[in-house]
PDB file of N, CA and C in Angstrom:
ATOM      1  N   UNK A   1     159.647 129.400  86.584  1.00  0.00           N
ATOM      2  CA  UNK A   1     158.460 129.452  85.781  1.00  0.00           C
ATOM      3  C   UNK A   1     157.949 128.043  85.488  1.00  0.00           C
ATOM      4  N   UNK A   2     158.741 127.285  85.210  1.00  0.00           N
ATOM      5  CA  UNK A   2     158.559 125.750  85.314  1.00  0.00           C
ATOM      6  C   UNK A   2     158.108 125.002  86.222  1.00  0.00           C
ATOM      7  N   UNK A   3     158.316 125.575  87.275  1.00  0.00           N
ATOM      8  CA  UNK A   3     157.684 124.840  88.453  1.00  0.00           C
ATOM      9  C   UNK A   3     156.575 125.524  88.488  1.00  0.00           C
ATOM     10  N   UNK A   4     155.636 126.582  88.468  1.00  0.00           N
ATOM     11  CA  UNK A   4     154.213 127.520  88.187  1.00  0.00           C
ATOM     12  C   UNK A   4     153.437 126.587  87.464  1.00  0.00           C
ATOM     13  N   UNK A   5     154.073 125.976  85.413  1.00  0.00           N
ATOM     14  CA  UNK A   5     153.615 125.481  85.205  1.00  0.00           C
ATOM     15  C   UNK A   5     153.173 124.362  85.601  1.00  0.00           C
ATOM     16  N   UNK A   6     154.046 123.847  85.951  1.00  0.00           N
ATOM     17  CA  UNK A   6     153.978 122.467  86.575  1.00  0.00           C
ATOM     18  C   UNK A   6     153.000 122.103  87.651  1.00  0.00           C
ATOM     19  N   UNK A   7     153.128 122.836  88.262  1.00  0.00           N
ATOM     20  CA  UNK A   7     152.177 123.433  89.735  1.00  0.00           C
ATOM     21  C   UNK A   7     150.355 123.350  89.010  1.00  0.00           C
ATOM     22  N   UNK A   8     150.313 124.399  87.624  1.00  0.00           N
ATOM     23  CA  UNK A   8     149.333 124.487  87.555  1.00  0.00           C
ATOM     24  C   UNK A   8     148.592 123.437  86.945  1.00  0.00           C
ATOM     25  N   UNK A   9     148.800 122.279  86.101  1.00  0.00           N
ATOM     26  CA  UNK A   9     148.940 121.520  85.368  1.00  0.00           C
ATOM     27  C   UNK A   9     148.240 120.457  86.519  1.00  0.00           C
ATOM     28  N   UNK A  10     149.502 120.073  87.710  1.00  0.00           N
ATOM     29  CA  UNK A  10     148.830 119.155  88.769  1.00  0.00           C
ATOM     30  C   UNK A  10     147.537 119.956  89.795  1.00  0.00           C
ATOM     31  N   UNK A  11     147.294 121.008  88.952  1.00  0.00           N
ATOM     32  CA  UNK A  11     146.014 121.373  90.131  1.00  0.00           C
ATOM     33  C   UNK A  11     144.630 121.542  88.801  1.00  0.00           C
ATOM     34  N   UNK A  12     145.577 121.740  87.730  1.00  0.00           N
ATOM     35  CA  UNK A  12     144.089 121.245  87.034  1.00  0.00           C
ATOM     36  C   UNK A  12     143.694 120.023  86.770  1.00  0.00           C
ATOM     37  N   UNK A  13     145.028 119.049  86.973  1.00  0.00           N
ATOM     38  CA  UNK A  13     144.577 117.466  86.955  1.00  0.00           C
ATOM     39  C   UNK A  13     143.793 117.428  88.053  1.00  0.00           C
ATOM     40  N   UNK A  14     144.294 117.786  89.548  1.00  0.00           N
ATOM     41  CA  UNK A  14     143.669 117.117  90.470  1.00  0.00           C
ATOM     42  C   UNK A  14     142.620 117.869  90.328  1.00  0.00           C
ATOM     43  N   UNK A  15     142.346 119.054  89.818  1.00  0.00           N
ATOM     44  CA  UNK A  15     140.900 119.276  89.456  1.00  0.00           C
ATOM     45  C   UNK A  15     139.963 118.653  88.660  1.00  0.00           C
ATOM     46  N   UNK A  16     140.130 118.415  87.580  1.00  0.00           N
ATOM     47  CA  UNK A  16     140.107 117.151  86.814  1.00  0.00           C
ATOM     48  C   UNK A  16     139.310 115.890  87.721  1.00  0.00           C
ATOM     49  N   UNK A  17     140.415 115.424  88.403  1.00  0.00           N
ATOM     50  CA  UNK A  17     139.906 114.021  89.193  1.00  0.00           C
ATOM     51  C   UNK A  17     138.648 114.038  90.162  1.00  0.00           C
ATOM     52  N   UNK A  18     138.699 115.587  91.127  1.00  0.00           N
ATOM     53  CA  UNK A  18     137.883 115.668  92.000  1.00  0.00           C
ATOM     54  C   UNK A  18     136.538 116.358  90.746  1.00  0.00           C
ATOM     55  N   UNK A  19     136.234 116.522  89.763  1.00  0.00           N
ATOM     56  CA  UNK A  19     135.179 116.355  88.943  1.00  0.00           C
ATOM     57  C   UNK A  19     134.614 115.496  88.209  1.00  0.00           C
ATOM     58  N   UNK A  20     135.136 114.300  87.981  1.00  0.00           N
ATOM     59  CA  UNK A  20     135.183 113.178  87.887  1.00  0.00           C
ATOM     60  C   UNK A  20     134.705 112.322  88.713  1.00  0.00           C
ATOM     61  N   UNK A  21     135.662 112.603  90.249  1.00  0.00           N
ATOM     62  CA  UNK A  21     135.165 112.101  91.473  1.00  0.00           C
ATOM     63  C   UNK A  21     133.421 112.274  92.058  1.00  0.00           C
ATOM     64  N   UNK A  22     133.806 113.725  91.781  1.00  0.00           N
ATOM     65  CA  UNK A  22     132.538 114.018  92.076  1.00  0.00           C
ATOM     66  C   UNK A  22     130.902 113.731  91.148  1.00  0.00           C
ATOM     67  N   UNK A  23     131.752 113.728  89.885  1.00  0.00           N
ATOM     68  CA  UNK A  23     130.016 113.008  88.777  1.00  0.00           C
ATOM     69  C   UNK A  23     129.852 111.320  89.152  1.00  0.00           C
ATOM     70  N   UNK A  24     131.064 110.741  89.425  1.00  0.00           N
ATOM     71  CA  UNK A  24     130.603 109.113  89.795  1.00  0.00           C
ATOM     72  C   UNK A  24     130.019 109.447  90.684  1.00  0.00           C
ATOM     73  N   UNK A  25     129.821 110.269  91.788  1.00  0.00           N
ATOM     74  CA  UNK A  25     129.342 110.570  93.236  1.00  0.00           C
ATOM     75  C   UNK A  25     128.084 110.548  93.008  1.00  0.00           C
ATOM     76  N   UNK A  26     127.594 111.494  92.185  1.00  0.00           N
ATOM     77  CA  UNK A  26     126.301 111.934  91.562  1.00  0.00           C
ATOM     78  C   UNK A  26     125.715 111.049  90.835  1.00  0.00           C
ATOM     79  N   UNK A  27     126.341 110.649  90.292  1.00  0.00           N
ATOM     80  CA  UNK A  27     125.767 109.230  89.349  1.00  0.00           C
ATOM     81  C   UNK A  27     125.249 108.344  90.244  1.00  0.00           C
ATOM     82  N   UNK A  28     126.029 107.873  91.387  1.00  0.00           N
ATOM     83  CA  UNK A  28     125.407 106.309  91.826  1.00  0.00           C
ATOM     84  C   UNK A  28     124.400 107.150  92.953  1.00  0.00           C
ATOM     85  N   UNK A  29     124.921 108.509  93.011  1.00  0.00           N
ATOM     86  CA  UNK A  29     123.406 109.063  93.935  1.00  0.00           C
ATOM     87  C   UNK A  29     121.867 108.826  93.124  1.00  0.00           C
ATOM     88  N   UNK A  30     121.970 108.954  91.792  1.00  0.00           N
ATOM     89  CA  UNK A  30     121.059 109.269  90.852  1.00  0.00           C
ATOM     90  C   UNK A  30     120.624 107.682  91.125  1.00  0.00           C
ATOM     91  N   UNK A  31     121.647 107.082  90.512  1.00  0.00           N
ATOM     92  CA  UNK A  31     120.658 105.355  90.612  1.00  0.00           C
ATOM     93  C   UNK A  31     120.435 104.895  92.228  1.00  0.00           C
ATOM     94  N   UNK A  32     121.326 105.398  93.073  1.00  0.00           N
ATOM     95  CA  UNK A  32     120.596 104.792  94.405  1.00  0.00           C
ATOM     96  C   UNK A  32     119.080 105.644  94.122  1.00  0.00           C
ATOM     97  N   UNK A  33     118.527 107.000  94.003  1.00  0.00           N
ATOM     98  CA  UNK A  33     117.523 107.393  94.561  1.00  0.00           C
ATOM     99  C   UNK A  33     116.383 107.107  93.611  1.00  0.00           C
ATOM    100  N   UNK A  34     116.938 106.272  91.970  1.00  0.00           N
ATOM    101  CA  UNK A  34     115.953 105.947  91.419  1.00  0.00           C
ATOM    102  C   UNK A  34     115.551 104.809  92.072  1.00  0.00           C
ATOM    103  N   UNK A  35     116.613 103.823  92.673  1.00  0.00           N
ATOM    104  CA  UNK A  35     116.461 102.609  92.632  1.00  0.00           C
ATOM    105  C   UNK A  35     114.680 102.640  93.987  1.00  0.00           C
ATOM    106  N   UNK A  36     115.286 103.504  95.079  1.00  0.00           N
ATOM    107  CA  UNK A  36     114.696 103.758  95.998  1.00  0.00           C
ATOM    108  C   UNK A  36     113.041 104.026  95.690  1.00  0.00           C
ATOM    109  N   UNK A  37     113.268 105.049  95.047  1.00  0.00           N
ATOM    110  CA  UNK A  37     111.931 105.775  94.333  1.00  0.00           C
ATOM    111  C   UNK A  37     111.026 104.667  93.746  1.00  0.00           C
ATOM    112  N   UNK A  38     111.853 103.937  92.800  1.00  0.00           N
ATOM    113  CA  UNK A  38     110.771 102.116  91.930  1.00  0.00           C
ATOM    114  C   UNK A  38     110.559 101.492  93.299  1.00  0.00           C
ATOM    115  N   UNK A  39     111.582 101.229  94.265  1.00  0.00           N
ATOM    116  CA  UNK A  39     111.226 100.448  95.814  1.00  0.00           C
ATOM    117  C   UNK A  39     109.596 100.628  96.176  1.00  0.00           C
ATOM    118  N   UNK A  40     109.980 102.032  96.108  1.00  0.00           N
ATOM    119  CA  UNK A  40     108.884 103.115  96.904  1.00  0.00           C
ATOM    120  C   UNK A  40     107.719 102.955  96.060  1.00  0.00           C
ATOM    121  N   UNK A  41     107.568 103.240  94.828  1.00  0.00           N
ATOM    122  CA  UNK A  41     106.487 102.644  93.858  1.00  0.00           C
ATOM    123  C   UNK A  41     106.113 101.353  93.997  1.00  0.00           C
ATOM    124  N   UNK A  42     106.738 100.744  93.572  1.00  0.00           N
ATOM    125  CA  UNK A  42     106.496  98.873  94.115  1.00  0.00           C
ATOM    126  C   UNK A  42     105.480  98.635  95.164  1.00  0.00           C
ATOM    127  N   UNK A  43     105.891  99.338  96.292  1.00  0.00           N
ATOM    128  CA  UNK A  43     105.619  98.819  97.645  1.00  0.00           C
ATOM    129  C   UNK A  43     103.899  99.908  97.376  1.00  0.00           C
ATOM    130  N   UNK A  44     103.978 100.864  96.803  1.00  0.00           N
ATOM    131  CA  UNK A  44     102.642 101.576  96.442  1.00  0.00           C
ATOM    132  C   UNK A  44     101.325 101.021  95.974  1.00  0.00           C
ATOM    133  N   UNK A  45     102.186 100.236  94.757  1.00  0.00           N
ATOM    134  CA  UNK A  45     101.414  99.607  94.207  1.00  0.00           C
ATOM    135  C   UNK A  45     100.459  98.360  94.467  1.00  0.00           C
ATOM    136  N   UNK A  46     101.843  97.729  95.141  1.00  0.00           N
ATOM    137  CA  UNK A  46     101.403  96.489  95.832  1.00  0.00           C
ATOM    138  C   UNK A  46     100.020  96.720  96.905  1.00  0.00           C
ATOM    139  N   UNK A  47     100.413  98.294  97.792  1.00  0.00           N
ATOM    140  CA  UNK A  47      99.526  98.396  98.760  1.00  0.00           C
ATOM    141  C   UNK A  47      98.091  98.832  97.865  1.00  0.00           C
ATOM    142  N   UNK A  48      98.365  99.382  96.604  1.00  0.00           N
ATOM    143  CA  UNK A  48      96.881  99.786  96.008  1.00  0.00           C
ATOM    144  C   UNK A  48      95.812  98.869  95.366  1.00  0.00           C
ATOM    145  N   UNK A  49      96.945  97.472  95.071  1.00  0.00           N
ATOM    146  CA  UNK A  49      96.688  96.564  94.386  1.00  0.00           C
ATOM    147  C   UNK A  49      95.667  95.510  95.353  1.00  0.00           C
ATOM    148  N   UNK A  50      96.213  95.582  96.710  1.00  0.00           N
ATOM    149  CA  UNK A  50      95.605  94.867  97.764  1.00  0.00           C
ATOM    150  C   UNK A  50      94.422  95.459  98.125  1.00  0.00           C
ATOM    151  N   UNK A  51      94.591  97.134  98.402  1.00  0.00           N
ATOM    152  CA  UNK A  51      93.057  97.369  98.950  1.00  0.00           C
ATOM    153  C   UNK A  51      91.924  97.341  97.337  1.00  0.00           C
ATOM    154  N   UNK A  52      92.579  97.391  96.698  1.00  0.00           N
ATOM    155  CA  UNK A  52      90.999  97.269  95.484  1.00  0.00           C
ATOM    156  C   UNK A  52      90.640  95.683  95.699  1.00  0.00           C
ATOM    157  N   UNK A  53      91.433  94.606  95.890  1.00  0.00           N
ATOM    158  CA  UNK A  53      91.246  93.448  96.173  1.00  0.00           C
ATOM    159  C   UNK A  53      90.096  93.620  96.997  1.00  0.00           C
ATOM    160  N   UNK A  54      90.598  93.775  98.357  1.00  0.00           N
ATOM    161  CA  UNK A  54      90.080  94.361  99.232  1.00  0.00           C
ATOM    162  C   UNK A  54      88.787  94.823  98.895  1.00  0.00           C
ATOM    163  N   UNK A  55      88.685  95.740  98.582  1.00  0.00           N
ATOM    164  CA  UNK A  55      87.222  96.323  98.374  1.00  0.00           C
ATOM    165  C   UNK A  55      86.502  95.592  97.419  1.00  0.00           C
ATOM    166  N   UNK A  56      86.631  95.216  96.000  1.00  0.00           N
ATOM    167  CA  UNK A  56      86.421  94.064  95.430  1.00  0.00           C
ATOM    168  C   UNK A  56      85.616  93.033  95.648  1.00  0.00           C
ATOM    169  N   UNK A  57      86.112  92.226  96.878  1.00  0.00           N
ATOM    170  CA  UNK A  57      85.889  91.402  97.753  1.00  0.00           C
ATOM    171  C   UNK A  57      84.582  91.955  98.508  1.00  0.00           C
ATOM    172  N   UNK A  58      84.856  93.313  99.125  1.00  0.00           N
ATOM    173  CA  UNK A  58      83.813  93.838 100.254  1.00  0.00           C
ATOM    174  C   UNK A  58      82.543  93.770  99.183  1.00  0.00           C
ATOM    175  N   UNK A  59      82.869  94.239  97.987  1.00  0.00           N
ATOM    176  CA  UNK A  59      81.501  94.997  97.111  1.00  0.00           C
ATOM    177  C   UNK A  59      80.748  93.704  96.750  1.00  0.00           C
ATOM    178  N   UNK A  60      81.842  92.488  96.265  1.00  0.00           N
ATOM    179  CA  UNK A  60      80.903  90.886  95.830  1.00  0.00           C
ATOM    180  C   UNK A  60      80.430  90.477  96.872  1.00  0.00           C
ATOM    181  N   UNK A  61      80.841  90.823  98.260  1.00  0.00           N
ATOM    182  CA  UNK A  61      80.037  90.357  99.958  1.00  0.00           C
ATOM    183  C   UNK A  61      78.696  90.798  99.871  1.00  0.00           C
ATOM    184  N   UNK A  62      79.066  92.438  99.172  1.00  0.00           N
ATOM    185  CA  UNK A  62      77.815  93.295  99.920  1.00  0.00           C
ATOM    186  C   UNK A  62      76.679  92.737  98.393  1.00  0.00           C
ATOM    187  N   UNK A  63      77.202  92.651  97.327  1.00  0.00           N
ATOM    188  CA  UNK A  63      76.164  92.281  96.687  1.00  0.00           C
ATOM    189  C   UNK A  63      75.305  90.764  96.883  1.00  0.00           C
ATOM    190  N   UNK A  64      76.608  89.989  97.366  1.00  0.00           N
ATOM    191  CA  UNK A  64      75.588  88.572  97.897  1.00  0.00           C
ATOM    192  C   UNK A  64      74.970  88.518  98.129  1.00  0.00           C
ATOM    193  N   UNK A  65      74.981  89.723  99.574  1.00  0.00           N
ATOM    194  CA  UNK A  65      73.781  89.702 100.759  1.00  0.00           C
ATOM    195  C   UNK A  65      73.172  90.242 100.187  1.00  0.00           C
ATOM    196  N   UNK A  66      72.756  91.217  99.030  1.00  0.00           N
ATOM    197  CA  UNK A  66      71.612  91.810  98.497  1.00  0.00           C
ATOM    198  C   UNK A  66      70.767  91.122  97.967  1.00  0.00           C
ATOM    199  N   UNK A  67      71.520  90.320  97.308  1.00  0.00           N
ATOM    200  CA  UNK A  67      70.660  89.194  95.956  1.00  0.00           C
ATOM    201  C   UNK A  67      70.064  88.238  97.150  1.00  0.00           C
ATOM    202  N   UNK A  68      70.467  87.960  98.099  1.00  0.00           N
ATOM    203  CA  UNK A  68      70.203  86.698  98.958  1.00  0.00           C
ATOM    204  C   UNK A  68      68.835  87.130  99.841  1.00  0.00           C
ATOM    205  N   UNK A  69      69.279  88.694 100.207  1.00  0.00           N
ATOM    206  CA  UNK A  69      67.961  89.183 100.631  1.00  0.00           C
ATOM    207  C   UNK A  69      66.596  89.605  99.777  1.00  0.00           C
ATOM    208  N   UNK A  70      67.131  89.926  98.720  1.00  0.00           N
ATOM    209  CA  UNK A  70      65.897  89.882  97.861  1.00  0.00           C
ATOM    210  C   UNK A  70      65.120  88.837  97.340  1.00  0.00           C
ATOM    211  N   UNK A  71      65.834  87.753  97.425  1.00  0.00           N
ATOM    212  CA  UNK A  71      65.354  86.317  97.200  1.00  0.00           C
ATOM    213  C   UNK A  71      64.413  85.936  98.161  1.00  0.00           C
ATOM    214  N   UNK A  72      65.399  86.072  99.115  1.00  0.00           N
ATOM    215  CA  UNK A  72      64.201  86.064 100.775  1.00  0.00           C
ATOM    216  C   UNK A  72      63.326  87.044 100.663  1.00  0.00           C
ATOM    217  N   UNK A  73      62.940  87.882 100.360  1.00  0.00           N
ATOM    218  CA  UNK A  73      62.096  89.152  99.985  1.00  0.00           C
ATOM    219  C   UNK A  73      60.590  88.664  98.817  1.00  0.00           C
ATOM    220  N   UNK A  74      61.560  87.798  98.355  1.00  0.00           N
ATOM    221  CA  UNK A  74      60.347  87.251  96.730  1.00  0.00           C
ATOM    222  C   UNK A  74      60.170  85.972  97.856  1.00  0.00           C
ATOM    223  N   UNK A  75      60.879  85.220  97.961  1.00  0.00           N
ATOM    224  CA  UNK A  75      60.388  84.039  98.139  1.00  0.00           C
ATOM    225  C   UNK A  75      59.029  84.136  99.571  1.00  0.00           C
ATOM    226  N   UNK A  76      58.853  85.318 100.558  1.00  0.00           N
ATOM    227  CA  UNK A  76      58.714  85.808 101.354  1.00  0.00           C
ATOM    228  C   UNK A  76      56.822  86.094 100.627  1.00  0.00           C
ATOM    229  N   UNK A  77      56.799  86.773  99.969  1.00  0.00           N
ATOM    230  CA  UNK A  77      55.957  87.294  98.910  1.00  0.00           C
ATOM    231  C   UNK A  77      55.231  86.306  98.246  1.00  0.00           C
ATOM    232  N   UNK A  78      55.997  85.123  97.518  1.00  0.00           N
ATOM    233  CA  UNK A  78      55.864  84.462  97.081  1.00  0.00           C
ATOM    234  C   UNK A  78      55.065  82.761  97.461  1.00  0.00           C
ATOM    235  N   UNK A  79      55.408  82.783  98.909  1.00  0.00           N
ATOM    236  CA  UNK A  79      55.494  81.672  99.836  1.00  0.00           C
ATOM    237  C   UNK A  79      53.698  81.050  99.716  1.00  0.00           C
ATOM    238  N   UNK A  80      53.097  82.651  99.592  1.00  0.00           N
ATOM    239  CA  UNK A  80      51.377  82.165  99.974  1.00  0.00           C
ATOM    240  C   UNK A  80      50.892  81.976  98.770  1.00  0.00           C
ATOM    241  N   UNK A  81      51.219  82.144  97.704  1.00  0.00           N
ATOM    242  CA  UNK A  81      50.720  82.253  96.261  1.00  0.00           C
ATOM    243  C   UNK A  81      51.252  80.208  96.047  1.00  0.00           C
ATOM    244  N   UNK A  82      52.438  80.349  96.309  1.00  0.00           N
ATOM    245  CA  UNK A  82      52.666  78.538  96.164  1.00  0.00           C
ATOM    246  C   UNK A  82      51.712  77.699  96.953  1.00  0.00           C
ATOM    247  N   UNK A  83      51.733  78.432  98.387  1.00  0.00           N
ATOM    248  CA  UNK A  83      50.913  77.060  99.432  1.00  0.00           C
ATOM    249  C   UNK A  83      49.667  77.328  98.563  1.00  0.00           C
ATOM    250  N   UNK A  84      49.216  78.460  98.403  1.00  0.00           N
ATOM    251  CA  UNK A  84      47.751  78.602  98.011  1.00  0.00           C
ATOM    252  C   UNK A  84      47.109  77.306  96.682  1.00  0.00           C
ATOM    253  N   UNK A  85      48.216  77.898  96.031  1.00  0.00           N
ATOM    254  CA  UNK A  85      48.441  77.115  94.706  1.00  0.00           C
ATOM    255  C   UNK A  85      48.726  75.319  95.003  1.00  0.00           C
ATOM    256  N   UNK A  86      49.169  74.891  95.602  1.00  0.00           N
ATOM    257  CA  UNK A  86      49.647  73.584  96.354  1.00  0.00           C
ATOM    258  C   UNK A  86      48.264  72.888  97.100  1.00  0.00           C
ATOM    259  N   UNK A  87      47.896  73.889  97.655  1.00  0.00           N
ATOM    260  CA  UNK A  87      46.769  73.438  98.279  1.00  0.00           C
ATOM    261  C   UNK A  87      45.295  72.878  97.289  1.00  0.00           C
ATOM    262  N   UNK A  88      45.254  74.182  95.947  1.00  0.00           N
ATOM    263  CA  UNK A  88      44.541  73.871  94.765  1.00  0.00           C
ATOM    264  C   UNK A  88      44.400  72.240  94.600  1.00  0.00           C
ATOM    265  N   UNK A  89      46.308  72.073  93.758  1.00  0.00           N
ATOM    266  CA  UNK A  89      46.368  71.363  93.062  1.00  0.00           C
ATOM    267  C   UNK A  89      46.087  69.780  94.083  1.00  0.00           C
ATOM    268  N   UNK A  90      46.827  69.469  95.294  1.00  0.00           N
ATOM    269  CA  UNK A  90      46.336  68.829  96.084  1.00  0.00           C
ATOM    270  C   UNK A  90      44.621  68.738  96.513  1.00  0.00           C
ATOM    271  N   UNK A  91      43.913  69.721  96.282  1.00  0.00           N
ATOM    272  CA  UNK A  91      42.693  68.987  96.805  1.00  0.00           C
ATOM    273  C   UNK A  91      41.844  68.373  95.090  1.00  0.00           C
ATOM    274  N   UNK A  92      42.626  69.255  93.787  1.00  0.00           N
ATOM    275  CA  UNK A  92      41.711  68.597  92.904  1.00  0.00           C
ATOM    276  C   UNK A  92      42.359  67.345  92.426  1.00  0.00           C
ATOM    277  N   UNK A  93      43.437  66.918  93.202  1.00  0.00           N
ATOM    278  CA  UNK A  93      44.404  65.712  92.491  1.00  0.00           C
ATOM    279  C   UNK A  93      43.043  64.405  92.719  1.00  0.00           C
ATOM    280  N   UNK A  94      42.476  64.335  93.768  1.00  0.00           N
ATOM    281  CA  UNK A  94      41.769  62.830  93.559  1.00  0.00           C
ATOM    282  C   UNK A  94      40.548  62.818  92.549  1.00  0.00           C
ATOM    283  N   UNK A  95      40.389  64.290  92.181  1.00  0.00           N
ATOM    284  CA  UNK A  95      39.224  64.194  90.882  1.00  0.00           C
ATOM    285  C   UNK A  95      40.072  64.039  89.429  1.00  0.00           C
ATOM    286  N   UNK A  96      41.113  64.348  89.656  1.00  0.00           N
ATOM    287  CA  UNK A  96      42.054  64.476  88.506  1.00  0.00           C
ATOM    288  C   UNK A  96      42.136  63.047  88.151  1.00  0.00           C
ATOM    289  N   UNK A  97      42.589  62.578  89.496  1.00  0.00           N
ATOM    290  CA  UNK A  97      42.712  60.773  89.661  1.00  0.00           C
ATOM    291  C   UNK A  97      41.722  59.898  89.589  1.00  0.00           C
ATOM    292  N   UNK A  98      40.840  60.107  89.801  1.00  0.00           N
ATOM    293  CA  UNK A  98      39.075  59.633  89.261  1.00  0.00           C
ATOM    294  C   UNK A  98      38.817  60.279  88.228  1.00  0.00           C
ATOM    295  N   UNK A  99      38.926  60.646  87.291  1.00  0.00           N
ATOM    296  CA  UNK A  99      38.933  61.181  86.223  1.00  0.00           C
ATOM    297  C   UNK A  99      39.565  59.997  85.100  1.00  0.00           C
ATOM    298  N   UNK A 100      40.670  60.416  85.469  1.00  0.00           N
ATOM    299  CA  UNK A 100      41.834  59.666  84.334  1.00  0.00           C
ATOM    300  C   UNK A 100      42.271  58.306  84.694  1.00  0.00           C
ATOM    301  N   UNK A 101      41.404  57.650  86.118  1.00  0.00           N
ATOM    302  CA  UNK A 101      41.823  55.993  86.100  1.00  0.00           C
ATOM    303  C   UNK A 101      40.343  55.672  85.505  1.00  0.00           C
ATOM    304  N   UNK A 102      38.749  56.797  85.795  1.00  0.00           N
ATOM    305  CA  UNK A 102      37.556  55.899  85.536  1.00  0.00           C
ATOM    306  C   UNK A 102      36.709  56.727  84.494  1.00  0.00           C
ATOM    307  N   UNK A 103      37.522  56.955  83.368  1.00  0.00           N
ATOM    308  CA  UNK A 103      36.693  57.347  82.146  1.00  0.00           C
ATOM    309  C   UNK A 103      35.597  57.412  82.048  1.00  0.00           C
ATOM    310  N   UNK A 104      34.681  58.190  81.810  1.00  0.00           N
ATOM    311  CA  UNK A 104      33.167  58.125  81.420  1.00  0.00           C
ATOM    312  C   UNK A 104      33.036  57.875  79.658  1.00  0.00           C
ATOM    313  N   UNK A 105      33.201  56.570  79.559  1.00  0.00           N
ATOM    314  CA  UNK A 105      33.460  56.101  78.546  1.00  0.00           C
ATOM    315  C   UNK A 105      32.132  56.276  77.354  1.00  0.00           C
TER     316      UNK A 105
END
């Protein structure tokens, strides 16, 4: 009967151990697949972090060329109203200049 007990004692220890065995098992499974999973996030992020860059970048391009073309658009518009105006002020400059060097005192 002593040896039964005995018997049963070393099979609930070694039961014991192989449950034991088996939660460290589970455990460093748990932190390998978190560790993996933050890897896996990381590397997500990084890639989400780059394409908004990315696009970012594309959207301040695409607005450059907007502002740059609309400038060219006014200045375009604008071009004959200056010469026109240029041309004014240039042909009344020598009365302006006979004017204000020979007073009609």
């Amino acid at each position: 009967m002593d040896d039964i007990l005995k018997r049963m004692l070393q099979v609930e220890e070694e039961a014991d151990r192989m449950v034991q065995a088996a939660q460290a098992e589970a455990d460093q499974t748990t932190r390998d697949a978190l560790q993996e999973a933050n890897r896996i996030l990381s590397e997500g992020q990084a890639r989400l972090a780059a394409e908004a860059e990315r696009k970012l970048a594309q959207a301040q391009e695409e607005a450059e060329a907007e502002r740059r073309r609309r400038l060219e658009e006014v200045d375009a518009k604008m071009r004959p109203e200056l010469d026109s105006f240029r041309a004014r002020v240039e042909g009344a400059l020598p009365n302006v200049l006979g004017a204000l060097l020979h007073p009609m005192a």
